[in-house]
Structures are given as structure tokens and as C-alpha cells.
N, C-alpha and C. Protein backbone atom coordinates (compact mmCIF):
# COMPACT_ATOMS: atom_id res chain seq x y z
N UNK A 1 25.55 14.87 37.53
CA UNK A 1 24.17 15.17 37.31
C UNK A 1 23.32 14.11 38.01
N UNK A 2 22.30 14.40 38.87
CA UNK A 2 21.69 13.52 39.19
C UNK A 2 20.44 13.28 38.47
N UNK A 3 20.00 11.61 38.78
CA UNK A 3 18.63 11.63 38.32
C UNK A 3 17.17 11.85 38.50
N UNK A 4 16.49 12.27 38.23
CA UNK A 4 15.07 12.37 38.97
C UNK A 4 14.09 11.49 37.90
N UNK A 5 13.62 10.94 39.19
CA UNK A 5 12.28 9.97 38.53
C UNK A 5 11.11 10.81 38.36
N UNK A 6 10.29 10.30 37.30
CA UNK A 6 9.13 11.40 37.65
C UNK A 6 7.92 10.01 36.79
N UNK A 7 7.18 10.33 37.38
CA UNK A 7 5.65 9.45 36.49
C UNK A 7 5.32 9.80 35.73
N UNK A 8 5.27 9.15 34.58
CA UNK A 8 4.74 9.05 33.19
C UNK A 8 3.23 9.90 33.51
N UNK A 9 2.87 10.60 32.22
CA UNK A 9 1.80 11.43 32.38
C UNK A 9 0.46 10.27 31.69
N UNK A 10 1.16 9.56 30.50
CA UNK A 10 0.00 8.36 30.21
C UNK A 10 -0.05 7.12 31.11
N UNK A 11 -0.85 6.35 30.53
CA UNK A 11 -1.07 5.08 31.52
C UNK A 11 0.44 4.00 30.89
N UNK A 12 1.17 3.38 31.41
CA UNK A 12 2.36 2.50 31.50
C UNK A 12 2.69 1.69 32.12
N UNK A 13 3.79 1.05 32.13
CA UNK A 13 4.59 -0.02 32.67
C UNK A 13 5.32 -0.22 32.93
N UNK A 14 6.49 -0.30 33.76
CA UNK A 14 8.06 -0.93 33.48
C UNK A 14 8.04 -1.99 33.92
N UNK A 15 9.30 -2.88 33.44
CA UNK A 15 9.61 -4.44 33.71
C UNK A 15 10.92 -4.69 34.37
N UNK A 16 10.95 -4.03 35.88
CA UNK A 16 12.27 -3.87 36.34
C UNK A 16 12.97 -5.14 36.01
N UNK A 17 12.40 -6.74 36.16
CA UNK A 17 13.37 -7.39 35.87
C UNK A 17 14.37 -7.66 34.64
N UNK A 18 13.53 -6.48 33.47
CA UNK A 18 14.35 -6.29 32.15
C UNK A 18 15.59 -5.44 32.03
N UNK A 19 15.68 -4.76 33.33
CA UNK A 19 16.55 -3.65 33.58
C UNK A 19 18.12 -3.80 33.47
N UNK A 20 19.10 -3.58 32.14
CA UNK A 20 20.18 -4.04 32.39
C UNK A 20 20.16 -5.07 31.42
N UNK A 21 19.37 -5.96 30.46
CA UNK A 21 19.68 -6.92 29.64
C UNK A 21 20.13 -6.27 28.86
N UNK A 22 20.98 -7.12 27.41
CA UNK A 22 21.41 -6.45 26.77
C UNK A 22 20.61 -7.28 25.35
N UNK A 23 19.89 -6.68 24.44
CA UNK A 23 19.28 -7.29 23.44
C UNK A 23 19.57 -7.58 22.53
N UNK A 24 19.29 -8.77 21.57
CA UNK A 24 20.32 -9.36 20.49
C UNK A 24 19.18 -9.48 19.48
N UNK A 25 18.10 -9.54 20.27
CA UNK A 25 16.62 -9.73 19.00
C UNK A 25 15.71 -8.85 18.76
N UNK A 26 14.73 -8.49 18.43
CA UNK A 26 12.96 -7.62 18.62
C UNK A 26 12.83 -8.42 17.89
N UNK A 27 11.72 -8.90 17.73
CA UNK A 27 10.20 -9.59 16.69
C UNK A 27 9.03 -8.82 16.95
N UNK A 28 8.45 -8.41 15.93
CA UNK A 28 7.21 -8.07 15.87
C UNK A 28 6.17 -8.97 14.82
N UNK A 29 5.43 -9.83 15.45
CA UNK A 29 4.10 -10.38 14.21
C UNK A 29 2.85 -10.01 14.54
N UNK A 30 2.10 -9.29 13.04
CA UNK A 30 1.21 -9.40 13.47
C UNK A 30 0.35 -9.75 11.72
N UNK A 31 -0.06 -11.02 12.15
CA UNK A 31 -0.85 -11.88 11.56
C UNK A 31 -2.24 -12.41 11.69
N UNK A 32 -2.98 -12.96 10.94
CA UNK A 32 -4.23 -13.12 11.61
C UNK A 32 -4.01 -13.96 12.89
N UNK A 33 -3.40 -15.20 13.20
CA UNK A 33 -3.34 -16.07 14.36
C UNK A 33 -2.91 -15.16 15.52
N UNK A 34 -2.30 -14.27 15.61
CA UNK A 34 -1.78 -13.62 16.60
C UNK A 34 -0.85 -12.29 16.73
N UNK A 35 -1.01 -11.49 18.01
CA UNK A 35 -0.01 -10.44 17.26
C UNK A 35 0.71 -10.35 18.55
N UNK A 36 2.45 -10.29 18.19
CA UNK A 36 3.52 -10.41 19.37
C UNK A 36 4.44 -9.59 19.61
N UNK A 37 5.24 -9.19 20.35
CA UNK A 37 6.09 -8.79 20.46
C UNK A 37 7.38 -9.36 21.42
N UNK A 38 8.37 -10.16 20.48
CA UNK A 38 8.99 -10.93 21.20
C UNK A 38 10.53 -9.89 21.08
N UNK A 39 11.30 -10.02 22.74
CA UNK A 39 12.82 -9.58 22.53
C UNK A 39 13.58 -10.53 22.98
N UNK A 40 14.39 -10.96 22.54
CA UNK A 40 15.42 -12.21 23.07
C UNK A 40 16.66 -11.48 23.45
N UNK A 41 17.12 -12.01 24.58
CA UNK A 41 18.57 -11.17 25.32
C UNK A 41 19.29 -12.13 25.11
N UNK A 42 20.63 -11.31 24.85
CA UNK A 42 22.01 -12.31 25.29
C UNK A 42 22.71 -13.07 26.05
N UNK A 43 21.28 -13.16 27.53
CA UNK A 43 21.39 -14.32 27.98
C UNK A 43 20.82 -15.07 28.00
N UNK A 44 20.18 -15.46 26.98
CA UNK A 44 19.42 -16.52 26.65
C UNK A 44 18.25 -16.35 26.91
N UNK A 45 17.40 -15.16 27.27
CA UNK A 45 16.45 -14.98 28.08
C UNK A 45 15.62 -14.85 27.01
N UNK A 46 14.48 -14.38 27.38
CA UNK A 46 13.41 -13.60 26.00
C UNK A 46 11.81 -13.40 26.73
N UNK A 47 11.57 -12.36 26.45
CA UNK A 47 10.35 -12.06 26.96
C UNK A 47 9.39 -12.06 25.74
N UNK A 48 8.07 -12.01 25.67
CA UNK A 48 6.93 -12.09 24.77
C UNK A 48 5.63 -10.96 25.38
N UNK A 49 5.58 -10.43 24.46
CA UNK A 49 4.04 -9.07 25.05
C UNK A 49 3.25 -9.91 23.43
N UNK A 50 1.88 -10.23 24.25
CA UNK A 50 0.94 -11.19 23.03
C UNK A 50 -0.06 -10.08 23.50
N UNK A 51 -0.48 -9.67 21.94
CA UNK A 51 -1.87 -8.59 21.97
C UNK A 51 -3.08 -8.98 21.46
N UNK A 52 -3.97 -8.66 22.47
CA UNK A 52 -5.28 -8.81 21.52
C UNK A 52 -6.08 -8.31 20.38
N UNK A 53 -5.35 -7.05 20.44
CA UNK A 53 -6.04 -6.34 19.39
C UNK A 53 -4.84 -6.22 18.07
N UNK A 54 -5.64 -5.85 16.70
CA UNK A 54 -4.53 -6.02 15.57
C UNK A 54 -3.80 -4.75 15.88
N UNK A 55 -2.46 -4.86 15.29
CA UNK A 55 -1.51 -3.14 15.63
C UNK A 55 -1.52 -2.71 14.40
N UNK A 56 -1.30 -1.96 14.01
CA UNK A 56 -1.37 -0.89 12.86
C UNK A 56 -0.75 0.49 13.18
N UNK A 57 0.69 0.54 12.78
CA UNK A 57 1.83 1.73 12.75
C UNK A 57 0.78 2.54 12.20
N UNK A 58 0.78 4.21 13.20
CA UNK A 58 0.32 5.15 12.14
C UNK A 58 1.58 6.09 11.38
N UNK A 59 2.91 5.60 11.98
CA UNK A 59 4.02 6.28 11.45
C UNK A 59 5.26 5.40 11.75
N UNK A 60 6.27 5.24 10.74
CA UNK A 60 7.12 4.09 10.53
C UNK A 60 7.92 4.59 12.12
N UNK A 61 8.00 3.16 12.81
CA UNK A 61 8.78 3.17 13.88
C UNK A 61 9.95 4.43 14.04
N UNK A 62 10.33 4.84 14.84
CA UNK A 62 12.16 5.64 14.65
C UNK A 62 12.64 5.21 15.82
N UNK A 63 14.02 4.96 16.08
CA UNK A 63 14.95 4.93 16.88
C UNK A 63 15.79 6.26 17.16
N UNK A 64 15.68 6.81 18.51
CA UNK A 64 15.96 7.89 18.82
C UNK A 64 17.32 7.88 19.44
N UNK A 65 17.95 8.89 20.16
CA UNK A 65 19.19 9.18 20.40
C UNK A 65 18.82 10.26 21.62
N UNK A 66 18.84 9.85 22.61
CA UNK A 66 18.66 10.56 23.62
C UNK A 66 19.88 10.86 24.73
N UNK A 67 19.61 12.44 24.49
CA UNK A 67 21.01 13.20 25.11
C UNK A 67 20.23 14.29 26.17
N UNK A 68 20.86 13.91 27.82
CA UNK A 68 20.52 14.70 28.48
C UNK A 68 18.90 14.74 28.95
N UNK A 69 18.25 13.80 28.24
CA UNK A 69 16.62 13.73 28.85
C UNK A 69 16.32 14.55 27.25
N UNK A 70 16.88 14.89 26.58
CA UNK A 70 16.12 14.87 25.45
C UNK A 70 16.54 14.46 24.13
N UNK A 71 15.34 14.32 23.13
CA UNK A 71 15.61 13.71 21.85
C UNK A 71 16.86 14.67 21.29
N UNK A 72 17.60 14.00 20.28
CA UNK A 72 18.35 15.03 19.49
C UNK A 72 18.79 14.19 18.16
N UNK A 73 18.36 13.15 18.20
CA UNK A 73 18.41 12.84 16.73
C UNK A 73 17.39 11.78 16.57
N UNK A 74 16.75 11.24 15.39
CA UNK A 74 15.86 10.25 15.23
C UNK A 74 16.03 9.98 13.89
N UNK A 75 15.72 8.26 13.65
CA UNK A 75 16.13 7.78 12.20
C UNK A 75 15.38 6.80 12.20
N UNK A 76 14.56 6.36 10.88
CA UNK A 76 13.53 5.62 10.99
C UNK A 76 13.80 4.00 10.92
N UNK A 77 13.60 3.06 11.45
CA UNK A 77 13.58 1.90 11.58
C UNK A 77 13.74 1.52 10.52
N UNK A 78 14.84 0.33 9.44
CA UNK A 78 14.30 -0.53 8.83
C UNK A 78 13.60 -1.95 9.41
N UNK A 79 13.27 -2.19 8.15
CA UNK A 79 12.61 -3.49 8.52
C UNK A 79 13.36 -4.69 7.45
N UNK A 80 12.68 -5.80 7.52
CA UNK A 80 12.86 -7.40 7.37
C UNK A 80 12.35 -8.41 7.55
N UNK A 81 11.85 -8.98 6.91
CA UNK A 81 11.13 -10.15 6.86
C UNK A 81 11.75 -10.93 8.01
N UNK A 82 11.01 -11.60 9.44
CA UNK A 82 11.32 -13.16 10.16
C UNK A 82 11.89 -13.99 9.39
N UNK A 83 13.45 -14.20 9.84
CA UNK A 83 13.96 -15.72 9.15
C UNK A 83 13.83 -16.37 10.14
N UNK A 84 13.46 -17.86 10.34
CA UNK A 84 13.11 -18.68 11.03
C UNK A 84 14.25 -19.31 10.95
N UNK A 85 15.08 -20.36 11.93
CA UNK A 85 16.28 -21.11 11.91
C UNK A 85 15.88 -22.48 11.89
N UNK A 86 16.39 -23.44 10.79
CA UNK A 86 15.61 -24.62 10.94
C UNK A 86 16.93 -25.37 10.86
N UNK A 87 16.50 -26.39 12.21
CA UNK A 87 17.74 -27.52 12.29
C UNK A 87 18.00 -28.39 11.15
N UNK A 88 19.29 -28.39 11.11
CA UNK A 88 19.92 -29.71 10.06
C UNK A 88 19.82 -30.92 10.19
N UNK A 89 19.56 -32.00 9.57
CA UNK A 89 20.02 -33.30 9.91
C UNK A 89 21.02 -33.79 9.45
């Protein structure tokens, strides 16, 4: 099967140099000081998207399952509180 590219019908982005990491993290904060979206890769890498405006889900995240160019299953995100890692002495 081959692939065909086609352009997004809304306004977007891609981050070819993200292409191929493999992800070990997501963070999402959004607090009064700031609101982020951090992913950390398994090679040590990690990118950060910092927003200006506050975010507000109008429907709990889902993680989809995409077969063939289309959806065929979806299940809603849990969530979890940020644990922060704090060094020992």
C-alpha cells in the first residue's frame, strides 16, 4: 500500500525533527505561572510547546488506534498527578 500525503484542512505543524523518537514522557501544566507541554524521549531528548493562553479540555483527552488511515478504536486517557524526582543526599 502506498502512502499519500495530503494537507491538513486546518491551520498546523509538523516537527520533522521529532520524526521517529520514541517517547517515555508527556507533561501537561497548566497553572497560573504557565501552561506547557513537555515530551521527553528515550534519548534523552525532550521538547517543550509553552502557551500563552490558559487550555481548558472541552472533552477528556482519548488515545486512538489507527488502522488503515482510519480511527477504529478510542479509549479515554487517564490521568496523574506530576511526580517530581528529587535527588538524594
Amino acid at each position: 500500500m502506498k502512502q499519500k500525503t495530503v494537507k491538513a484542512r486546518g491551520e498546523g505543524v509538523e516537527y520533522p525533527a521529532l520524526t521517529g523518537k520514541v517517547i517515555r514522557q508527556v507533561r501537561f501544566v497548566n497553572d497560573e505561572d504557565y501552561t506547557a507541554l513537555t515530551i521527553e524521549f528515550d534519548d534523552s531528548t525532550l521538547v517543550s510547546f509553552r502557551f500563552k493562553a490558559s487550555i481548558a479540555f472541552s472533552i477528556d483527552p482519548e488515545l486512538s488506534t489507527v488502522k488503515g488511515g482510519n480511527i477504529v478504536r478510542w479509549r479515554e486517557l487517564k490521568t496523574r498527578p506530576v511526580m517530581r524526582l528529587v535527588a538524594r543526599r
